[in-house]
N, C-alpha and C. Protein backbone atom coordinates (compact mmCIF):
# COMPACT_ATOMS: atom_id res chain seq x y z
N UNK A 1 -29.33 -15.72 42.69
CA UNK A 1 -27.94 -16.06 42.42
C UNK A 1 -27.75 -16.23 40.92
N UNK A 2 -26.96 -15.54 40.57
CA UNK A 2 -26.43 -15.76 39.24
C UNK A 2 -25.69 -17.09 38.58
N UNK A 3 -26.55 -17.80 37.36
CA UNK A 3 -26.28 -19.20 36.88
C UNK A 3 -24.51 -18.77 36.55
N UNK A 4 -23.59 -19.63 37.12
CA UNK A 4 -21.97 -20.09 36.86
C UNK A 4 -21.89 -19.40 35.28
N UNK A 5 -22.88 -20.10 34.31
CA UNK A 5 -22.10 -20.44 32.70
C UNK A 5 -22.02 -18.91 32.55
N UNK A 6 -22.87 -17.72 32.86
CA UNK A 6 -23.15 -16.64 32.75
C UNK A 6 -22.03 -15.75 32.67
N UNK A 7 -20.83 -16.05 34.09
CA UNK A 7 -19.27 -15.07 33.71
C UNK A 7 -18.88 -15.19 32.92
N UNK A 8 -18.80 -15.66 31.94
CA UNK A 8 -17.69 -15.92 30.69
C UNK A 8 -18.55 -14.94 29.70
N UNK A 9 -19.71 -14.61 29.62
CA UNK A 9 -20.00 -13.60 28.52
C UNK A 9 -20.21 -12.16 29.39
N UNK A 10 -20.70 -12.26 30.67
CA UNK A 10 -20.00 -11.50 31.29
C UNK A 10 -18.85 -10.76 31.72
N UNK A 11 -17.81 -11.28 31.51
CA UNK A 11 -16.34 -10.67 31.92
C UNK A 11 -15.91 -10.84 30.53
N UNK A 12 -16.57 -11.28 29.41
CA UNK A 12 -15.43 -11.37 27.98
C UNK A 12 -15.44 -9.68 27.39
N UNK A 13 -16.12 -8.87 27.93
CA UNK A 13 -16.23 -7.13 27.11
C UNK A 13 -15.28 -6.86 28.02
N UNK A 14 -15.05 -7.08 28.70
CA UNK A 14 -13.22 -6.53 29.54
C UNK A 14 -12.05 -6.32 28.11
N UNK A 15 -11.64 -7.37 28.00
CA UNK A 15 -10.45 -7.62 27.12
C UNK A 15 -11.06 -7.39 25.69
N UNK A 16 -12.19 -7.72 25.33
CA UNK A 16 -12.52 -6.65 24.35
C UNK A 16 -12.39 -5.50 23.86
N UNK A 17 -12.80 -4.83 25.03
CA UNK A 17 -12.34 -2.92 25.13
C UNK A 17 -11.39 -2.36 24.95
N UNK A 18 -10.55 -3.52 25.92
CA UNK A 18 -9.54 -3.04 26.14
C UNK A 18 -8.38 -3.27 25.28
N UNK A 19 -8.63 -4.50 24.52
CA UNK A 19 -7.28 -4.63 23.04
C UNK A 19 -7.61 -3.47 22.41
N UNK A 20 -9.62 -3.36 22.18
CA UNK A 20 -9.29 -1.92 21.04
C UNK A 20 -8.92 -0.94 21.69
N UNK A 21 -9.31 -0.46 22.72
CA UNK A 21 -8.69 0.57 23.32
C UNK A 21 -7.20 0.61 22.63
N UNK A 22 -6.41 -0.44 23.42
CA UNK A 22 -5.04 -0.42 23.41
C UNK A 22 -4.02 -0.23 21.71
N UNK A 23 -5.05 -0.93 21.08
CA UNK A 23 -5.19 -0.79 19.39
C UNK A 23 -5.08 1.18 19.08
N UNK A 24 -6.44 1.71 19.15
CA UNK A 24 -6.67 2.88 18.84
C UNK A 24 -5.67 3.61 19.27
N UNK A 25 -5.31 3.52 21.01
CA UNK A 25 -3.99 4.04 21.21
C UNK A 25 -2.83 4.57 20.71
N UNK A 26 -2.45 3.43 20.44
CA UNK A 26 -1.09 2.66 19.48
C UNK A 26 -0.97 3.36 18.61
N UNK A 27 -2.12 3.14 17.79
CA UNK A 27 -2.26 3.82 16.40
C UNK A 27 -2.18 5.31 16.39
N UNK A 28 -2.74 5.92 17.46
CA UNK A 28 -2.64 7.02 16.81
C UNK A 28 -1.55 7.66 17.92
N UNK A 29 -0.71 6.69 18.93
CA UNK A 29 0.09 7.52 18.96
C UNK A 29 1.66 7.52 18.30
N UNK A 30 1.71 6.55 17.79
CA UNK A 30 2.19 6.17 16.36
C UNK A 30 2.32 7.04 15.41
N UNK A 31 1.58 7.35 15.33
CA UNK A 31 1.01 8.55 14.05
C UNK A 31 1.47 9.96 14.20
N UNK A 32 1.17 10.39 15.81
CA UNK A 32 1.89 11.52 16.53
C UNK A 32 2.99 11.61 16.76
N UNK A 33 3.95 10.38 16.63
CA UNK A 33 5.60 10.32 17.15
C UNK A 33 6.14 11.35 16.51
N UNK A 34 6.03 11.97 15.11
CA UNK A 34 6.55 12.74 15.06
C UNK A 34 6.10 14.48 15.34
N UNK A 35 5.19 14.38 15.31
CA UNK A 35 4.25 15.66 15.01
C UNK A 35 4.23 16.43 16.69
N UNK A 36 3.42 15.56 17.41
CA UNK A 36 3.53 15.81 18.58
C UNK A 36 4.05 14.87 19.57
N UNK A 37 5.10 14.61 19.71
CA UNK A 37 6.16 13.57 20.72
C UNK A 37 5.67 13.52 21.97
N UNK A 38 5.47 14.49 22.88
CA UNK A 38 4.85 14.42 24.21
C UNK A 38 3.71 13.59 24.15
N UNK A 39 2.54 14.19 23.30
CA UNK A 39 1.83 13.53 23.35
C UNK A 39 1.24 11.73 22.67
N UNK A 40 2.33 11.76 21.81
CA UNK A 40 2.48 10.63 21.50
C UNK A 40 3.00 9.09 22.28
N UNK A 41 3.79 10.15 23.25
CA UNK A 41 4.67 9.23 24.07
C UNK A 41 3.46 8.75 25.52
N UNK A 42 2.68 9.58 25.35
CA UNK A 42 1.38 9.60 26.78
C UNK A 42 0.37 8.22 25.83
N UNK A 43 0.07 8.68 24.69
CA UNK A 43 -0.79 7.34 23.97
C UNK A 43 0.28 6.03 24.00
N UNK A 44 1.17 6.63 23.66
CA UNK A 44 2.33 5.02 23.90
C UNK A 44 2.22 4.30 25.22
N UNK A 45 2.47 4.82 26.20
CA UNK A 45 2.57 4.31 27.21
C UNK A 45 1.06 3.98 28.05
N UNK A 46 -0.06 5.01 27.86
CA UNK A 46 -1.00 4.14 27.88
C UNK A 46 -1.66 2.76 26.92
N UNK A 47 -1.09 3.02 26.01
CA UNK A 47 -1.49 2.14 25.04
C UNK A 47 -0.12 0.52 25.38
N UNK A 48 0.76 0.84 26.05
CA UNK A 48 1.33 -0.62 26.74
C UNK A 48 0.64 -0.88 28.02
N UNK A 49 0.20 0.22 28.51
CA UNK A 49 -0.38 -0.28 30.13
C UNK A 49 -1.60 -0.97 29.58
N UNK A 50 -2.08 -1.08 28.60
CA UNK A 50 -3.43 -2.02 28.37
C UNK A 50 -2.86 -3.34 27.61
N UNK A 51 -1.78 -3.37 27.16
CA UNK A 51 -1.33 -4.37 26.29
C UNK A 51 -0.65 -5.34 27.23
N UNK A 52 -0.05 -4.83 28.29
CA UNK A 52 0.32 -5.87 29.28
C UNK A 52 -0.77 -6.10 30.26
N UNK A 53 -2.05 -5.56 30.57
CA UNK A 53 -2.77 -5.70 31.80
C UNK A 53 -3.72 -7.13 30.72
N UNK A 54 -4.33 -5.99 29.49
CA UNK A 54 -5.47 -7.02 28.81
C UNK A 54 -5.18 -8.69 28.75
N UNK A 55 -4.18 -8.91 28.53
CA UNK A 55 -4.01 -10.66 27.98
C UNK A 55 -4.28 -11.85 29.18
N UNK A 56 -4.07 -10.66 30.51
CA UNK A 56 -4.44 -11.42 31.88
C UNK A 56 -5.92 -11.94 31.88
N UNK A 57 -6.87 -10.67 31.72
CA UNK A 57 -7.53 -10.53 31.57
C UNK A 57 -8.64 -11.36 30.65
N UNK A 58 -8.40 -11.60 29.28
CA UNK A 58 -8.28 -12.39 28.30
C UNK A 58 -8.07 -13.99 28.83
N UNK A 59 -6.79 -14.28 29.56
CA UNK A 59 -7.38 -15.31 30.09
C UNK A 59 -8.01 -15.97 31.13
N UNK A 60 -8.44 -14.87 31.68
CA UNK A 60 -9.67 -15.61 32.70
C UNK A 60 -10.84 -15.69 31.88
N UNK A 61 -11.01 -14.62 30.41
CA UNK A 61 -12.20 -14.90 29.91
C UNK A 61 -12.41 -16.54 29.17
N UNK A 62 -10.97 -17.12 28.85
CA UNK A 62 -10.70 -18.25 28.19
C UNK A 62 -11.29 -19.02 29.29
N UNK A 63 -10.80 -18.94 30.38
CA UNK A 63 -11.05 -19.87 31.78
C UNK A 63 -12.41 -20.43 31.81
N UNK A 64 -13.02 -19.04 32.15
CA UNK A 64 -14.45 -18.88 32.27
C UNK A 64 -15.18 -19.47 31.16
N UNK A 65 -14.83 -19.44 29.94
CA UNK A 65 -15.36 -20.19 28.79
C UNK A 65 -15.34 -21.68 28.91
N UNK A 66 -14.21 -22.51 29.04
CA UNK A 66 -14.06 -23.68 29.55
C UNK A 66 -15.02 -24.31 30.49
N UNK A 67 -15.25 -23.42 31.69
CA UNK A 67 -16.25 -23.31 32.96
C UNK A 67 -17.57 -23.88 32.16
N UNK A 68 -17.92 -22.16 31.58
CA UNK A 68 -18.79 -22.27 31.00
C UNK A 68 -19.61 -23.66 30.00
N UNK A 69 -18.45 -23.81 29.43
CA UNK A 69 -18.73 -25.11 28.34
C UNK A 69 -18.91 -26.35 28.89
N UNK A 70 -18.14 -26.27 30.46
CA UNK A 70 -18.83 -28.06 31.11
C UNK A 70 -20.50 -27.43 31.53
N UNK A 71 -20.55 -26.44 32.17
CA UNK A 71 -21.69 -26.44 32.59
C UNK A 71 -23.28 -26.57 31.27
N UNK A 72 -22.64 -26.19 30.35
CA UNK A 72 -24.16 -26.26 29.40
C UNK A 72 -23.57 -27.19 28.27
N UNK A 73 -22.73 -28.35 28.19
CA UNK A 73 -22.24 -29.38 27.13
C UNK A 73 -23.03 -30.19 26.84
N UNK A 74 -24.15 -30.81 28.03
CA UNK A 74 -24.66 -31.68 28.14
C UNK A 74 -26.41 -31.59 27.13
N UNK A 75 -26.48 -30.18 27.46
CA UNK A 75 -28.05 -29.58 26.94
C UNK A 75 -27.92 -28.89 25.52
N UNK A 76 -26.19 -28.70 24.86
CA UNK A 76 -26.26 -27.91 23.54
C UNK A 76 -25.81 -29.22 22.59
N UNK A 77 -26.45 -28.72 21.52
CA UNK A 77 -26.54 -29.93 20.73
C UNK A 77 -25.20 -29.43 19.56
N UNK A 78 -25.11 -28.37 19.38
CA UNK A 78 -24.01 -28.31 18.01
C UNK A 78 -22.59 -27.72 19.06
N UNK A 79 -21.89 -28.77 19.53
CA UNK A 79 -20.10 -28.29 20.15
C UNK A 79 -19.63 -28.04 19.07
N UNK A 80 -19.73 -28.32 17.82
CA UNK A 80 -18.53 -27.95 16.75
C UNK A 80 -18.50 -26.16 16.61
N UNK A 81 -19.77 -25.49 16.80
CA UNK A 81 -19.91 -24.80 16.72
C UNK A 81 -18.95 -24.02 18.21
N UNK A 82 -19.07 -24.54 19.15
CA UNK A 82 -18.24 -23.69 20.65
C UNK A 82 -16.75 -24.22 20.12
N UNK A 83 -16.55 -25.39 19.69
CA UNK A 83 -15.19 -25.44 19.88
C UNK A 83 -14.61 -24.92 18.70
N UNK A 84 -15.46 -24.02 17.40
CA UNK A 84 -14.84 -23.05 16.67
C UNK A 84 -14.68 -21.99 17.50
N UNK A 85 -15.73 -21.47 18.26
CA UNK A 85 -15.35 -20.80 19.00
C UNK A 85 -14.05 -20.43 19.77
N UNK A 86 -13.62 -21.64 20.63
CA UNK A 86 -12.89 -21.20 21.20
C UNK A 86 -11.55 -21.50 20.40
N UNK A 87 -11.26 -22.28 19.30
CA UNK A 87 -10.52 -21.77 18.54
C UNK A 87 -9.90 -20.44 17.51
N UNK A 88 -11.27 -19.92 17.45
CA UNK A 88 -10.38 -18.17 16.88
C UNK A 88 -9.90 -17.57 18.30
N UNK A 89 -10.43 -18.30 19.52
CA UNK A 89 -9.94 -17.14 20.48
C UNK A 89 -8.66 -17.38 21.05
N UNK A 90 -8.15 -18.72 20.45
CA UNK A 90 -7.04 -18.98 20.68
C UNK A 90 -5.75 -18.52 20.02
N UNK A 91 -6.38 -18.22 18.59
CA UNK A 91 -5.34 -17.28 17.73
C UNK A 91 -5.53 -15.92 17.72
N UNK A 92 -6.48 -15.35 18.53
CA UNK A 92 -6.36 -14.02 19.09
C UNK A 92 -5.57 -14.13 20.20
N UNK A 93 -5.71 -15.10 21.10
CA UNK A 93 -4.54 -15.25 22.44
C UNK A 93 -3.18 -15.40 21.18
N UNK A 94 -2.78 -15.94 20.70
CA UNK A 94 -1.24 -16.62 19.98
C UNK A 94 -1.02 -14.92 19.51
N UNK A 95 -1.79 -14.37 18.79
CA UNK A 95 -1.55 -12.78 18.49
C UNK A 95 -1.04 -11.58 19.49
N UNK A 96 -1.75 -11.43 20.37
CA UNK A 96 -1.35 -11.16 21.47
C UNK A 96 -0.31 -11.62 22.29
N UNK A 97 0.27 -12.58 22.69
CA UNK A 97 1.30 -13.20 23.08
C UNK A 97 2.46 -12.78 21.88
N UNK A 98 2.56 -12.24 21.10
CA UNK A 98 3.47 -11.92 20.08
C UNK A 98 3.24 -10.26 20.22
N UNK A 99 2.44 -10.01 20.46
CA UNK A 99 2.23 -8.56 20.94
C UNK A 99 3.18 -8.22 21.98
N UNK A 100 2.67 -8.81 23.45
CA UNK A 100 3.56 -9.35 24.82
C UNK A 100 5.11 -8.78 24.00
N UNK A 101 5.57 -9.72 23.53
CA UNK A 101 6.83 -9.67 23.13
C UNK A 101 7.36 -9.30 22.49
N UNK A 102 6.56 -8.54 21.39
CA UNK A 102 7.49 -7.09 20.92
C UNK A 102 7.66 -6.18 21.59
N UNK A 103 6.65 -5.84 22.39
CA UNK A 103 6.78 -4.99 23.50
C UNK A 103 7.87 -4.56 24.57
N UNK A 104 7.53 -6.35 24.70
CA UNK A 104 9.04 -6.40 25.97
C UNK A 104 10.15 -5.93 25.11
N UNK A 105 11.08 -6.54 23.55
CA UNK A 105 11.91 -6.61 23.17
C UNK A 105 11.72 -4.78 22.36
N UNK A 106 11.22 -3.77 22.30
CA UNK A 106 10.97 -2.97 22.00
C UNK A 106 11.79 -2.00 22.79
N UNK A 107 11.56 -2.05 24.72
CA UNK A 107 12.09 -1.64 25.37
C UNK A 107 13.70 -2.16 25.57
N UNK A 108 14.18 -3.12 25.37
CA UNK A 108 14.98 -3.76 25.53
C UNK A 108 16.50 -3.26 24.57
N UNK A 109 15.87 -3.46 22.89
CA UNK A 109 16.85 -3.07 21.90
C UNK A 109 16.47 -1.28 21.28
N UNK A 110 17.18 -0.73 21.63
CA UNK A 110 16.77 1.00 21.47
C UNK A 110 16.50 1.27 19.64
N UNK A 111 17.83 0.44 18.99
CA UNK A 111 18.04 0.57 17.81
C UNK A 111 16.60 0.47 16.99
N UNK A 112 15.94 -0.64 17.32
CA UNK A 112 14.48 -1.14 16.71
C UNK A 112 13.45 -0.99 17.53
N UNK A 113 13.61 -0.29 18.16
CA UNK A 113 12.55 0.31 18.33
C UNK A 113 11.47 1.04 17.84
N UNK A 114 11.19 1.44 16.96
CA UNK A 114 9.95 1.61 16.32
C UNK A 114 10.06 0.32 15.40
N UNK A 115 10.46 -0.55 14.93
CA UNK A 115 10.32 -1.24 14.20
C UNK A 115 9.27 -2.33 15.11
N UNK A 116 9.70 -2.57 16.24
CA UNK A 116 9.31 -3.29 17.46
C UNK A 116 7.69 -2.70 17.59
N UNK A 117 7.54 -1.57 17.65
CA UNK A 117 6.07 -0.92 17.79
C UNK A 117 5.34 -0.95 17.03
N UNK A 118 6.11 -1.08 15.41
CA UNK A 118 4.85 -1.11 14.55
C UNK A 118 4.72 -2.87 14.38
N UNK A 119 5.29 -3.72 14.41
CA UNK A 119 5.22 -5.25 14.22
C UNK A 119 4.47 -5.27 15.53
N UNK A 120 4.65 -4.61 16.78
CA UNK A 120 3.35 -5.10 17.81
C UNK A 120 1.56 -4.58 16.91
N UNK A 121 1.95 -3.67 16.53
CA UNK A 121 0.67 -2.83 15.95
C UNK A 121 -0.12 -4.11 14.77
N UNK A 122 0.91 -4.35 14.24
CA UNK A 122 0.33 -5.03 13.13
C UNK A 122 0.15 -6.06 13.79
N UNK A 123 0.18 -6.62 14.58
CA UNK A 123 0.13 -8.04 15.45
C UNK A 123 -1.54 -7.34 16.66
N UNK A 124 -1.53 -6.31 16.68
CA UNK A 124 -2.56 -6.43 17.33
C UNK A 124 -3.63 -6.23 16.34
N UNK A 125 -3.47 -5.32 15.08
CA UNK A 125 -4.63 -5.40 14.77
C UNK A 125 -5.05 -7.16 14.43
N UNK A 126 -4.37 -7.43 13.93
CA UNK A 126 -4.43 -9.32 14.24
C UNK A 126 -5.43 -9.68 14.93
N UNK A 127 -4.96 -9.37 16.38
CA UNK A 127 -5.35 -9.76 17.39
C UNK A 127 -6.82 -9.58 17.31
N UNK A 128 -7.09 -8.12 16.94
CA UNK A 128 -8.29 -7.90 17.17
C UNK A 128 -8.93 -8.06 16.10
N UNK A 129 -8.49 -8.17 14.96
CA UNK A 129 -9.58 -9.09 13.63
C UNK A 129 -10.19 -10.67 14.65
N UNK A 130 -9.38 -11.31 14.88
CA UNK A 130 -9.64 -12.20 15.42
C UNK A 130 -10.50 -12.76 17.11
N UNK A 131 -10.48 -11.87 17.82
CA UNK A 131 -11.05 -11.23 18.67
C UNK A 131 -12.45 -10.76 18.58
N UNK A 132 -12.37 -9.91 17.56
CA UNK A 132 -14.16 -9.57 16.85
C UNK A 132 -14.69 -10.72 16.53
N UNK A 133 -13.78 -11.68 15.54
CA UNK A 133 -14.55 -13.33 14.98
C UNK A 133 -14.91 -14.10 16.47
N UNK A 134 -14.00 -14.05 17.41
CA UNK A 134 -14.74 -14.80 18.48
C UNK A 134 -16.06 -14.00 19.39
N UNK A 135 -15.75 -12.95 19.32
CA UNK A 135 -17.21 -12.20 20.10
C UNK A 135 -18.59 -12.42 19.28
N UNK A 136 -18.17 -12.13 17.75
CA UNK A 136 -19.45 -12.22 17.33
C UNK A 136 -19.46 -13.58 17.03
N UNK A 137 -18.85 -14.69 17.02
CA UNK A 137 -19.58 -16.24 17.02
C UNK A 137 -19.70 -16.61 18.20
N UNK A 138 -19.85 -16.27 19.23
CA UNK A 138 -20.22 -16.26 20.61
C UNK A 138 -21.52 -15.36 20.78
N UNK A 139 -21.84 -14.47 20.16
CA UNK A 139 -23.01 -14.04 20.00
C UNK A 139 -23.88 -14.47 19.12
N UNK A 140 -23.40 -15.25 18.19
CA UNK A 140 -24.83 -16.41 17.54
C UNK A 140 -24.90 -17.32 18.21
N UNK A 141 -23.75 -18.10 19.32
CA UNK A 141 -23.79 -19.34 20.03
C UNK A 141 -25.42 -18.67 20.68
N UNK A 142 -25.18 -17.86 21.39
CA UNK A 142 -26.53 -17.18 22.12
C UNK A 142 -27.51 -16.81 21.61
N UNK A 143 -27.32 -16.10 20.46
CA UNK A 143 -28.81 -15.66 19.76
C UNK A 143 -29.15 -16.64 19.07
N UNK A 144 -28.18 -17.03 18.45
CA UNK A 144 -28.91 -17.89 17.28
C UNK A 144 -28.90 -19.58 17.20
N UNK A 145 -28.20 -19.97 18.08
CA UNK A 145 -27.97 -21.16 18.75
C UNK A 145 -28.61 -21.85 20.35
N UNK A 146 -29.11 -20.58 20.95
CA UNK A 146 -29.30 -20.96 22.20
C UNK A 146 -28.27 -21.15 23.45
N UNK A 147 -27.53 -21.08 23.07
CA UNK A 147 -26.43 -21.64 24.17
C UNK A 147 -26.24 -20.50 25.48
N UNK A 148 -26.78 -21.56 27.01
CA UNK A 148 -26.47 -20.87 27.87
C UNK A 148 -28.04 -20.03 28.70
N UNK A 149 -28.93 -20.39 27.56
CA UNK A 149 -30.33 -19.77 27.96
C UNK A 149 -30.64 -20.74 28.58
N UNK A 150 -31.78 -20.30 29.27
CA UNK A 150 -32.70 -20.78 30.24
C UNK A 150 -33.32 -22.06 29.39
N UNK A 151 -34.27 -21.47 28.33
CA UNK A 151 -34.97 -22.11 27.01
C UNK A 151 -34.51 -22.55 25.90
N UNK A 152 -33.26 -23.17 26.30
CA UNK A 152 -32.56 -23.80 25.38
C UNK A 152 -33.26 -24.81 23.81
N UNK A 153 -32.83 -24.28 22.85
CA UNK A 153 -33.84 -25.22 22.34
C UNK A 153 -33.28 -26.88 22.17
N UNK A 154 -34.64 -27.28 21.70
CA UNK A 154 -34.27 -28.86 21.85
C UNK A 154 -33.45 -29.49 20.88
N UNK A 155 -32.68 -30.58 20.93
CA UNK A 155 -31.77 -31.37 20.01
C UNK A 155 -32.62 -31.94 19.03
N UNK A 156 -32.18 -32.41 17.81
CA UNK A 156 -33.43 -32.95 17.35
C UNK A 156 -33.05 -34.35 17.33
């Protein structure tokens, strides 16, 4: 049986992928709006079907982190270090949630519409500057901290 604390670094490369995915998208179908429109409009719209699915996604990885953090609080000796953690991942969530809503208001007002797409763009790459800072300090919590191993090391 698989130890509980384990889903949260497990299910966090979901919403990973998938902002950049939804990022790379964006961008380059952005780039195509004028050149090639059909196909620009196919990266657009896949590139919202990941921008509204990912943030769900995203927060079950938050969930699972929480989970995670009662189950091994007791045996890790540096929290300042998790609860930086889960603070950049909270201003990657606040980024995204501003993403959310250019989106919506994108479809909504015709006039600003591209104005709406590129302020989501610039809001995701945001997202995902910030997003990378929580994956990779979640990957020293583990490598270089211990957190979540079997052989945790000791407090001093």
């Amino acid at each position: 049986m698989i130890r509980e604390e384990l889903y949260h670094p497990m299910f966090s490369h979901f919403p990973i992928v998938m902002f950049a995915l939804a990022l790379i998208t964006k961008l380059i179908g952005l780039s195509l709006l004028k050149l090639r429109p059909q196909a620009a409009n196919y990266l657009l719209t896949t590139a919202k079907l990941l921008i509204y699915i990912s943030p769900f996604l995203f927060l079950i990885t938050i969930y699972l982190g929480d989970f995670a953090l009662d189950q091994i609080k007791n045996q890790f000796c540096d929290l300042f270090q998790i609860y930086k953690h889960e603070e950049v991942a909270y201003y990657a969530l606040y980024c995204f949630l501003v993403v959310l809503a250019l989106e919506a208001v994108s479809e909504l007002k015709h006039n600003f519409k591209i104005h709406m797409q590129v302020g989501a763009l610039i809001f995701l790459f945001c997202g995902n500057y910030f997003l990378f800072k929580t994956a990779h300090s979640g990957a020293l919590l583990v490598y270089d901290l211990g957190a979540a191993v079997k052989v945790a090391p000791k407090c001093n």
